[in-house]
PDB file of N, CA and C in Angstrom:
ATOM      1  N   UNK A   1       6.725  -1.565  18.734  1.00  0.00           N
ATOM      2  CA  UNK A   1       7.459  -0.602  17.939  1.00  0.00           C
ATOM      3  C   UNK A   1       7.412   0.757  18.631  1.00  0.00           C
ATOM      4  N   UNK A   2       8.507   1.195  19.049  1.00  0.00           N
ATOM      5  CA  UNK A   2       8.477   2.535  19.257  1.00  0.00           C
ATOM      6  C   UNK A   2       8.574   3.756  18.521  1.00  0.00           C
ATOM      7  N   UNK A   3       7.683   4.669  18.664  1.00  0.00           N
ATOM      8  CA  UNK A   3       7.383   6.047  17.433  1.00  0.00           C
ATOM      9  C   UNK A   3       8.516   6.586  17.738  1.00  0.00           C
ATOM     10  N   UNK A   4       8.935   7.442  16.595  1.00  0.00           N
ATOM     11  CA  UNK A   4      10.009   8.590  16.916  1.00  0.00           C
ATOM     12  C   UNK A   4       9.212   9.935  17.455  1.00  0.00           C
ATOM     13  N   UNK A   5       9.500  10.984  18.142  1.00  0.00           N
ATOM     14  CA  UNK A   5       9.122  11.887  18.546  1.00  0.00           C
ATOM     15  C   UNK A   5       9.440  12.488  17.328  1.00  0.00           C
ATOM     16  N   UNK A   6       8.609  13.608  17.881  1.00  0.00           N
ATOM     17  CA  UNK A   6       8.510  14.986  16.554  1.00  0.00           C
ATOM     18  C   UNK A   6       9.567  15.470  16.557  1.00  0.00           C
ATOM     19  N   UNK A   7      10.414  15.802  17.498  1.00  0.00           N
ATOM     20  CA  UNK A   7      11.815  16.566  17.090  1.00  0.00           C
ATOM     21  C   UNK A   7      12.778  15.768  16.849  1.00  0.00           C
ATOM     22  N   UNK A   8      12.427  14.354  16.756  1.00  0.00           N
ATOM     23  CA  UNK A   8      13.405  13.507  16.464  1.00  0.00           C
ATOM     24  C   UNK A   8      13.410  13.161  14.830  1.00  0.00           C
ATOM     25  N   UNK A   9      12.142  13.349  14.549  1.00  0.00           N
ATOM     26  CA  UNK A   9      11.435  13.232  12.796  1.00  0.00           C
ATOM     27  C   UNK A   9      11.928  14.924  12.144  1.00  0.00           C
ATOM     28  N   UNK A  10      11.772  15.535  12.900  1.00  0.00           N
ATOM     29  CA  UNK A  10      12.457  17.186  12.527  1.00  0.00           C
ATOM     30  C   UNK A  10      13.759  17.361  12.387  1.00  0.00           C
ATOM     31  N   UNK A  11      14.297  16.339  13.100  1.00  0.00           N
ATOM     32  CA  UNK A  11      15.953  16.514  13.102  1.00  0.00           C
ATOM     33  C   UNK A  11      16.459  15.646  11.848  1.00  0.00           C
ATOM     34  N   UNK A  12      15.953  14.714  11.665  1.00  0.00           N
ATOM     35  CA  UNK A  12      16.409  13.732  10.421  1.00  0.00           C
ATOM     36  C   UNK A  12      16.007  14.474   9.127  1.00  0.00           C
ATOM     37  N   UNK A  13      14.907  15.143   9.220  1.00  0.00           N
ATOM     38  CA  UNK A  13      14.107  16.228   7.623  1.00  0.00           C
ATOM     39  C   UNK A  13      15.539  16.799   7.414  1.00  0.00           C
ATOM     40  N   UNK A  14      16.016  17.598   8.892  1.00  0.00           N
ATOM     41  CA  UNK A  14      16.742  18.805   8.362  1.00  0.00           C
ATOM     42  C   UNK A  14      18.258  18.274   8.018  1.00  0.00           C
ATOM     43  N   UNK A  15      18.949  17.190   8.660  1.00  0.00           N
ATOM     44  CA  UNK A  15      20.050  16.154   8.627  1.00  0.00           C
ATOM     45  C   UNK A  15      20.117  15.513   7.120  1.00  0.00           C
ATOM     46  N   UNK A  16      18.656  15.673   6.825  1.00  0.00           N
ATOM     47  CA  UNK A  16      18.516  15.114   5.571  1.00  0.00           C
ATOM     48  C   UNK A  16      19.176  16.303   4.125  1.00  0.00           C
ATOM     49  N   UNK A  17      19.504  17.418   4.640  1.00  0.00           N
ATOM     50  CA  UNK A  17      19.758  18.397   3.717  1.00  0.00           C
ATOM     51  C   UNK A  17      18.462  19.559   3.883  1.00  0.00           C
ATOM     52  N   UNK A  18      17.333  18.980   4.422  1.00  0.00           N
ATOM     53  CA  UNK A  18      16.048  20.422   4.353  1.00  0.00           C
ATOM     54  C   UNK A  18      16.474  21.335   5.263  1.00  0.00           C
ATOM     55  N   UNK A  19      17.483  22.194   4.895  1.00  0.00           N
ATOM     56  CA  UNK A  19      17.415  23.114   6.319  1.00  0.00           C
ATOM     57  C   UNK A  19      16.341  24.396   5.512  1.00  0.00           C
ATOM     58  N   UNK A  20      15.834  24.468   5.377  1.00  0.00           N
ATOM     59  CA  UNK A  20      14.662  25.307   4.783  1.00  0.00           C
ATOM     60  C   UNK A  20      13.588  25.512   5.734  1.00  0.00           C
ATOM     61  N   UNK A  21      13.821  25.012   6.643  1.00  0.00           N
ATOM     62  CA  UNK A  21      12.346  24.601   7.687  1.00  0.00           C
ATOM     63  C   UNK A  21      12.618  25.825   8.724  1.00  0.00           C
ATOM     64  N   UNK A  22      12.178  27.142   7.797  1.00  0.00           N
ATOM     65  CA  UNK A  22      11.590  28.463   8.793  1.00  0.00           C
ATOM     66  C   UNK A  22      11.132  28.455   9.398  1.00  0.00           C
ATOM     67  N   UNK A  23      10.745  28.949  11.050  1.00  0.00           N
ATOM     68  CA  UNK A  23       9.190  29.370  10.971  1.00  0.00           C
ATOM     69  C   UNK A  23       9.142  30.193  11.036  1.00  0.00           C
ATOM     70  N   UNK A  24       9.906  31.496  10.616  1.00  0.00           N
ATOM     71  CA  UNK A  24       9.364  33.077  10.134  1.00  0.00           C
ATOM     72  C   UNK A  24       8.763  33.163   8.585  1.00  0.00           C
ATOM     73  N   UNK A  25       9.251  31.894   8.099  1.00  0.00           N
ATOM     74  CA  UNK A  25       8.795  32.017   6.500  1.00  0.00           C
ATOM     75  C   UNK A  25       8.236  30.606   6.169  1.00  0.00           C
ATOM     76  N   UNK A  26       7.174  30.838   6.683  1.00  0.00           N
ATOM     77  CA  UNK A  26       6.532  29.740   6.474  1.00  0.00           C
ATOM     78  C   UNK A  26       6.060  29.030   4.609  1.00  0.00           C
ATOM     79  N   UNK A  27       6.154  29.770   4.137  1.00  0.00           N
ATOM     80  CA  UNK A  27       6.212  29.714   2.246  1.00  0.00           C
ATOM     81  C   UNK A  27       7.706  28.789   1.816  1.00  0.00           C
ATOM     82  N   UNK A  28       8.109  29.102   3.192  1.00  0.00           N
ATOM     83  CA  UNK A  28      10.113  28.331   2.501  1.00  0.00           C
ATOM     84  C   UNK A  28       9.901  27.150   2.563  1.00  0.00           C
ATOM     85  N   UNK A  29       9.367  26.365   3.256  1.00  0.00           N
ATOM     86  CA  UNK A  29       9.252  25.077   3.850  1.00  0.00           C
ATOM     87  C   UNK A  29       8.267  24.331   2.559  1.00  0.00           C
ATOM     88  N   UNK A  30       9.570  23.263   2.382  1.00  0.00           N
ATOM     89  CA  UNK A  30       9.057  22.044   0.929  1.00  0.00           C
ATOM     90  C   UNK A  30       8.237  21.771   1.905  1.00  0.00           C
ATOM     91  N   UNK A  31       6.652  21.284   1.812  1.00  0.00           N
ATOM     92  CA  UNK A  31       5.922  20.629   2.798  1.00  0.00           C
ATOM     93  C   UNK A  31       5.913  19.020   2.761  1.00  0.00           C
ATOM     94  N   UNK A  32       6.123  18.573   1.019  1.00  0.00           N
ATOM     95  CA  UNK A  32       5.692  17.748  -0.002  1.00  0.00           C
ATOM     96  C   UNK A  32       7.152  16.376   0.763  1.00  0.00           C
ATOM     97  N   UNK A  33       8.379  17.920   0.592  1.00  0.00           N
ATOM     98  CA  UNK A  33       9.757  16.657   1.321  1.00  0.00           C
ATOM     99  C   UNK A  33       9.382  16.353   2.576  1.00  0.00           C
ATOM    100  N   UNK A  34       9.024  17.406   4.102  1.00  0.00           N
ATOM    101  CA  UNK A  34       8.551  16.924   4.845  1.00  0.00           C
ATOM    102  C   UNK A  34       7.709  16.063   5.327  1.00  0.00           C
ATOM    103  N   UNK A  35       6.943  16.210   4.124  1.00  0.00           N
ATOM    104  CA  UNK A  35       5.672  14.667   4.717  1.00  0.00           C
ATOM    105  C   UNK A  35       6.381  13.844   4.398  1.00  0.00           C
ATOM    106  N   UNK A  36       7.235  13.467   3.359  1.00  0.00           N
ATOM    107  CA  UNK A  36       7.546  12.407   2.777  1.00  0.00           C
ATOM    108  C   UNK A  36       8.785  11.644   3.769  1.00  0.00           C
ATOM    109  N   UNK A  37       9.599  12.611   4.079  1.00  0.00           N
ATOM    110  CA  UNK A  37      10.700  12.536   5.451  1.00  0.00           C
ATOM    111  C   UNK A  37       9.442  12.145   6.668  1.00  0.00           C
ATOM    112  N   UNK A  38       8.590  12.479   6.819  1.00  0.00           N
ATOM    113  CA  UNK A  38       7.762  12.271   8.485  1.00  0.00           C
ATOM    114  C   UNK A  38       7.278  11.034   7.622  1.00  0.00           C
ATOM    115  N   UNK A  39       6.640  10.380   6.573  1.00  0.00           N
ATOM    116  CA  UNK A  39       6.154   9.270   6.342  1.00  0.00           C
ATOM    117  C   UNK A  39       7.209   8.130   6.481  1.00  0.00           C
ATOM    118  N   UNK A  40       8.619   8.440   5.906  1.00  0.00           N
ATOM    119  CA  UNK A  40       9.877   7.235   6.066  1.00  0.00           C
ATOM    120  C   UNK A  40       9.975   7.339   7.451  1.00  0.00           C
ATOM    121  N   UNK A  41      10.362   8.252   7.944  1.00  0.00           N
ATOM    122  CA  UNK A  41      10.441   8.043   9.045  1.00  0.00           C
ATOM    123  C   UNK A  41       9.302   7.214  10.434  1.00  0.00           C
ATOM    124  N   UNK A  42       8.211   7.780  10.113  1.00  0.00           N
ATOM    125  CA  UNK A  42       7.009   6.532  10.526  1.00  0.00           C
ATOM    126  C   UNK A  42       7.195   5.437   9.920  1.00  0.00           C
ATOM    127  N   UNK A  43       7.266   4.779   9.420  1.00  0.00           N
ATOM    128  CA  UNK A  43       7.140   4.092   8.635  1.00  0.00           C
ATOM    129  C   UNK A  43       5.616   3.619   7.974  1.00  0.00           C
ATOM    130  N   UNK A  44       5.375   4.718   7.911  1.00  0.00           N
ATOM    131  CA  UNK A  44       3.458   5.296   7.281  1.00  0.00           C
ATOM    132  C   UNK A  44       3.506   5.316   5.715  1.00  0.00           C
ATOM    133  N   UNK A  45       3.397   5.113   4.791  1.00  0.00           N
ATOM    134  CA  UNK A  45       3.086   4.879   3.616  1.00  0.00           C
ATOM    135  C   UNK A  45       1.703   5.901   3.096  1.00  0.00           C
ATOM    136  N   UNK A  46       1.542   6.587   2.569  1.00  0.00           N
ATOM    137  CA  UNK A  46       0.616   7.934   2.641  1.00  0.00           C
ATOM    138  C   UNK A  46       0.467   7.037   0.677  1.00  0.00           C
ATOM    139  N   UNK A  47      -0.407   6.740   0.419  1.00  0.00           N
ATOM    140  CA  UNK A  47      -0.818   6.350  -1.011  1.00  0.00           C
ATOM    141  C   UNK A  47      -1.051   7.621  -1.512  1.00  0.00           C
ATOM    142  N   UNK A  48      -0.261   7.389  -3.289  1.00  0.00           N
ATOM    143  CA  UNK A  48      -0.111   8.491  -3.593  1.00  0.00           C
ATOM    144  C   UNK A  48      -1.692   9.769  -4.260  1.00  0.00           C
ATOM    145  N   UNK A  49      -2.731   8.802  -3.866  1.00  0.00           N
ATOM    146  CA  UNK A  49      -4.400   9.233  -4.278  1.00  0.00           C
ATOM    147  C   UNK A  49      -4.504  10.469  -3.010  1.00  0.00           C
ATOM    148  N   UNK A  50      -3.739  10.475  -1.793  1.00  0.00           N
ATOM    149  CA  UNK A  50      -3.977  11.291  -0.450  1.00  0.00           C
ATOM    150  C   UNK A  50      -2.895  12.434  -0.275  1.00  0.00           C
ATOM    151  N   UNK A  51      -1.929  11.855  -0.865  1.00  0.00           N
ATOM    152  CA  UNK A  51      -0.881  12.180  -0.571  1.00  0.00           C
ATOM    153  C   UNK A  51      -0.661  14.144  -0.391  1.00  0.00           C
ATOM    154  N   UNK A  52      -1.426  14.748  -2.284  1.00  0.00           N
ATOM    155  CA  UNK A  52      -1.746  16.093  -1.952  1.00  0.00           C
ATOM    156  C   UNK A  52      -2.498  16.582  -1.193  1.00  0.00           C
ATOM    157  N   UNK A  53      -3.570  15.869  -0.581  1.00  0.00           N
ATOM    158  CA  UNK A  53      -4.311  16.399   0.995  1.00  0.00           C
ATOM    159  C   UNK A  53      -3.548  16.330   1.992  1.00  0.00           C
ATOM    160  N   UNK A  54      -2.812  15.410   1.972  1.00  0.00           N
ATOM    161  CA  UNK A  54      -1.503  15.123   3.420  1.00  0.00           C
ATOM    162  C   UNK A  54      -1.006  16.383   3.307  1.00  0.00           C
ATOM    163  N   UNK A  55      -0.705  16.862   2.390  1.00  0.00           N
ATOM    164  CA  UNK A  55       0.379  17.654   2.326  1.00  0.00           C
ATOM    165  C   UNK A  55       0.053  19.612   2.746  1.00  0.00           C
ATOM    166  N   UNK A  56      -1.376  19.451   1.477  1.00  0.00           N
ATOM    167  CA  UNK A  56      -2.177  20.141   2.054  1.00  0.00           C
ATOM    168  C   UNK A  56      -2.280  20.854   3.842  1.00  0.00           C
ATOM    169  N   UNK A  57      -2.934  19.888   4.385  1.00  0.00           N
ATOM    170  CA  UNK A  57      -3.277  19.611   5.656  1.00  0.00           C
ATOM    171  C   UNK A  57      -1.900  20.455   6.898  1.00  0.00           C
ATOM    172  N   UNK A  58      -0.554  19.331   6.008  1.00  0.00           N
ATOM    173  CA  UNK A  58       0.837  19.895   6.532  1.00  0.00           C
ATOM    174  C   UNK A  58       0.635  21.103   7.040  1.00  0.00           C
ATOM    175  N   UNK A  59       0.283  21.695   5.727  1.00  0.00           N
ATOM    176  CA  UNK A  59       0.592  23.316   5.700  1.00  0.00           C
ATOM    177  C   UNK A  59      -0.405  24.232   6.263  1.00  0.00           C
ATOM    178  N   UNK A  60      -1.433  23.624   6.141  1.00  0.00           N
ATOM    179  CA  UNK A  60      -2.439  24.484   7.134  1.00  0.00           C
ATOM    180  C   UNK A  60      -1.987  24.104   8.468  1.00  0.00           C
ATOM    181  N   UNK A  61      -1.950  23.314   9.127  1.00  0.00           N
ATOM    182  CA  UNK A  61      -1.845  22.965  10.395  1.00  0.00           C
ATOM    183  C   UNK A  61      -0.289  24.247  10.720  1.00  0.00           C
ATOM    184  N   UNK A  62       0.562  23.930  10.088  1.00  0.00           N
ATOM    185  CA  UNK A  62       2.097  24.616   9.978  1.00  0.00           C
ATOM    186  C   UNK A  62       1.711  25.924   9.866  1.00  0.00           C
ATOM    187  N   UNK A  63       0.378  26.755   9.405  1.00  0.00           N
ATOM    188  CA  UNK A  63       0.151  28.202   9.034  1.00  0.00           C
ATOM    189  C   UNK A  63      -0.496  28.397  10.902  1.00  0.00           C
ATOM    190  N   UNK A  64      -1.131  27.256  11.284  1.00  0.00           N
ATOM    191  CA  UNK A  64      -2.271  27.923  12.009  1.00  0.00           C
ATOM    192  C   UNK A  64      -1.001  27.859  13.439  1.00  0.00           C
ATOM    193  N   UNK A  65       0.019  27.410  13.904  1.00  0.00           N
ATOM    194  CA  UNK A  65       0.755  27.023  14.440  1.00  0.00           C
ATOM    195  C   UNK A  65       1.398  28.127  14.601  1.00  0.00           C
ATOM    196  N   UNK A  66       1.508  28.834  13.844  1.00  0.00           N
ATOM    197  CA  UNK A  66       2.644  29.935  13.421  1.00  0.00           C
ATOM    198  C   UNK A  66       2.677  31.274  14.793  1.00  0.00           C
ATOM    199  N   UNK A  67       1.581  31.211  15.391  1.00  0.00           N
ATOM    200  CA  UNK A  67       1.685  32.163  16.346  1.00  0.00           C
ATOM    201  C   UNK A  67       2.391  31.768  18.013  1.00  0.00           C
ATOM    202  N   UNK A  68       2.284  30.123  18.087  1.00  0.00           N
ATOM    203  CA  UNK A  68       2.945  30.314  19.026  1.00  0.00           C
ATOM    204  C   UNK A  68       4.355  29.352  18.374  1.00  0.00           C
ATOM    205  N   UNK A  69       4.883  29.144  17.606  1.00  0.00           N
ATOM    206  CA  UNK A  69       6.394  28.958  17.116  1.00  0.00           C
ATOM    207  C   UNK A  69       6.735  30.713  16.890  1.00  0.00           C
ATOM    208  N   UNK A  70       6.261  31.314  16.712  1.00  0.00           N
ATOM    209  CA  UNK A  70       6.860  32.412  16.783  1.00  0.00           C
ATOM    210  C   UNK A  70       6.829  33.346  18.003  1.00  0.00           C
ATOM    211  N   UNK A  71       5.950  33.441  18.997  1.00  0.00           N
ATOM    212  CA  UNK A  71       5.801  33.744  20.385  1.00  0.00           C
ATOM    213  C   UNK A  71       7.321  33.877  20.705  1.00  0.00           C
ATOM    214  N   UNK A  72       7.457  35.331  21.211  1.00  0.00           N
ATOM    215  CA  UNK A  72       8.959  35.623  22.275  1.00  0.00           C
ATOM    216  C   UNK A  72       8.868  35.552  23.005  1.00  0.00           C
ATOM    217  N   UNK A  73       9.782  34.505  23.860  1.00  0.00           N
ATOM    218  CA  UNK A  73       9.763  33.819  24.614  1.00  0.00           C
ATOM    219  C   UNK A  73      10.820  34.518  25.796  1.00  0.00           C
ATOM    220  N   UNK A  74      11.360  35.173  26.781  1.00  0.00           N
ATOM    221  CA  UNK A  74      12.270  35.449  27.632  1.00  0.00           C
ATOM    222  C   UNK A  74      13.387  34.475  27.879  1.00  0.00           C
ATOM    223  N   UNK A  75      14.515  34.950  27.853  1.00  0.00           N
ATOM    224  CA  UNK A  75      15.078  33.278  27.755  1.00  0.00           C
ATOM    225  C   UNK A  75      15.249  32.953  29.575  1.00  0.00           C
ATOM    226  N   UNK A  76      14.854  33.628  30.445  1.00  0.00           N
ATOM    227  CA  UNK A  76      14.422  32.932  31.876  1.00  0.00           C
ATOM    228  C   UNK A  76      13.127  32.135  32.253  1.00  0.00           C
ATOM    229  N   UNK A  77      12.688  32.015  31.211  1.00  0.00           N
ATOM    230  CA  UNK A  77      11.246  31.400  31.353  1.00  0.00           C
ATOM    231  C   UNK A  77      11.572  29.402  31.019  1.00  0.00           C
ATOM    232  N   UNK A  78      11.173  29.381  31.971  1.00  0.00           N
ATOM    233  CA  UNK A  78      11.512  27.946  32.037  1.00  0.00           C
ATOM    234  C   UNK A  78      10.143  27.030  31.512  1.00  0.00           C
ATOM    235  N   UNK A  79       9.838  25.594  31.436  1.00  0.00           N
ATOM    236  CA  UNK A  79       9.155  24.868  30.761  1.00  0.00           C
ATOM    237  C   UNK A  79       8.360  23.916  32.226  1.00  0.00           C
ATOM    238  N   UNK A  80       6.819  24.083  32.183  1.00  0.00           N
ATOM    239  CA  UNK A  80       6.710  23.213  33.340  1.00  0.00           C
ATOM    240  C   UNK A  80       7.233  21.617  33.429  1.00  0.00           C
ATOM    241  N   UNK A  81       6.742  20.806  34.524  1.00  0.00           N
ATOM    242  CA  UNK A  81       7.050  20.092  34.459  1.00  0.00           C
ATOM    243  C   UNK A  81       5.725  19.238  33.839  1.00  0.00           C
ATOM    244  N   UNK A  82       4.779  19.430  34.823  1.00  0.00           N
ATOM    245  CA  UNK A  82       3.111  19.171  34.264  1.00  0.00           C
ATOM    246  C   UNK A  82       2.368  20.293  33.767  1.00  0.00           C
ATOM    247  N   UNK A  83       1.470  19.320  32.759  1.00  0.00           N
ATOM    248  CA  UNK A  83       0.844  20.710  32.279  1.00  0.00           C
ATOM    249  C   UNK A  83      -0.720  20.617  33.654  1.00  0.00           C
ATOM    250  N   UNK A  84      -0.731  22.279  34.272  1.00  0.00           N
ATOM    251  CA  UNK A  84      -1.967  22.059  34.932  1.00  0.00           C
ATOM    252  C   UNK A  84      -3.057  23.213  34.253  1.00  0.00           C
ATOM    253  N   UNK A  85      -3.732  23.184  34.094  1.00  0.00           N
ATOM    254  CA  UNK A  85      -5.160  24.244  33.828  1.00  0.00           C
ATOM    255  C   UNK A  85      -5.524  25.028  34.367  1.00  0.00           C
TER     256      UNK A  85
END
């Protein structure tokens, strides 16, 4: 079985009608539809006893993230090819 990539699970959330998915406003973002869109889309089943920690979790991870989704970026700055250290 092949996984979908993350921007491929991001593109179906927002295809799905969520265009809500800021990242200057991170408070806009349903977290609750997104997990639930990233769970169909896995085909991951999140039982509903976890489900408010999943979601939880979402959003911390999505808060702590927030500095480099928001990072200005030059638009001549290109993307390596490998990552080296």
């Amino acid at each position: 079985m092949q996984m979908a990539r993350g921007d491929e699970i991001l593109g179906m959330y927002l295809t799905a009608g969520h265009s809500n998915m800021n990242r200057e406003t991170p408070g806009a973002v349903d977290y609750t539809a997104y997990v639930e869109a990233m769970s169909a889309a896995l085909d991951l089943p999140i039982p509903d006893e976890i489900k408010a920690g999943v979601v939880a979790n979402v959003e911390h991870i999505f808060a702590i993230a927030q500095p480099v989704l928001t990072f200005p970026l030059p638009d001549t700055v290109e993307s390596a090819a490998t990552f080296e250290p």
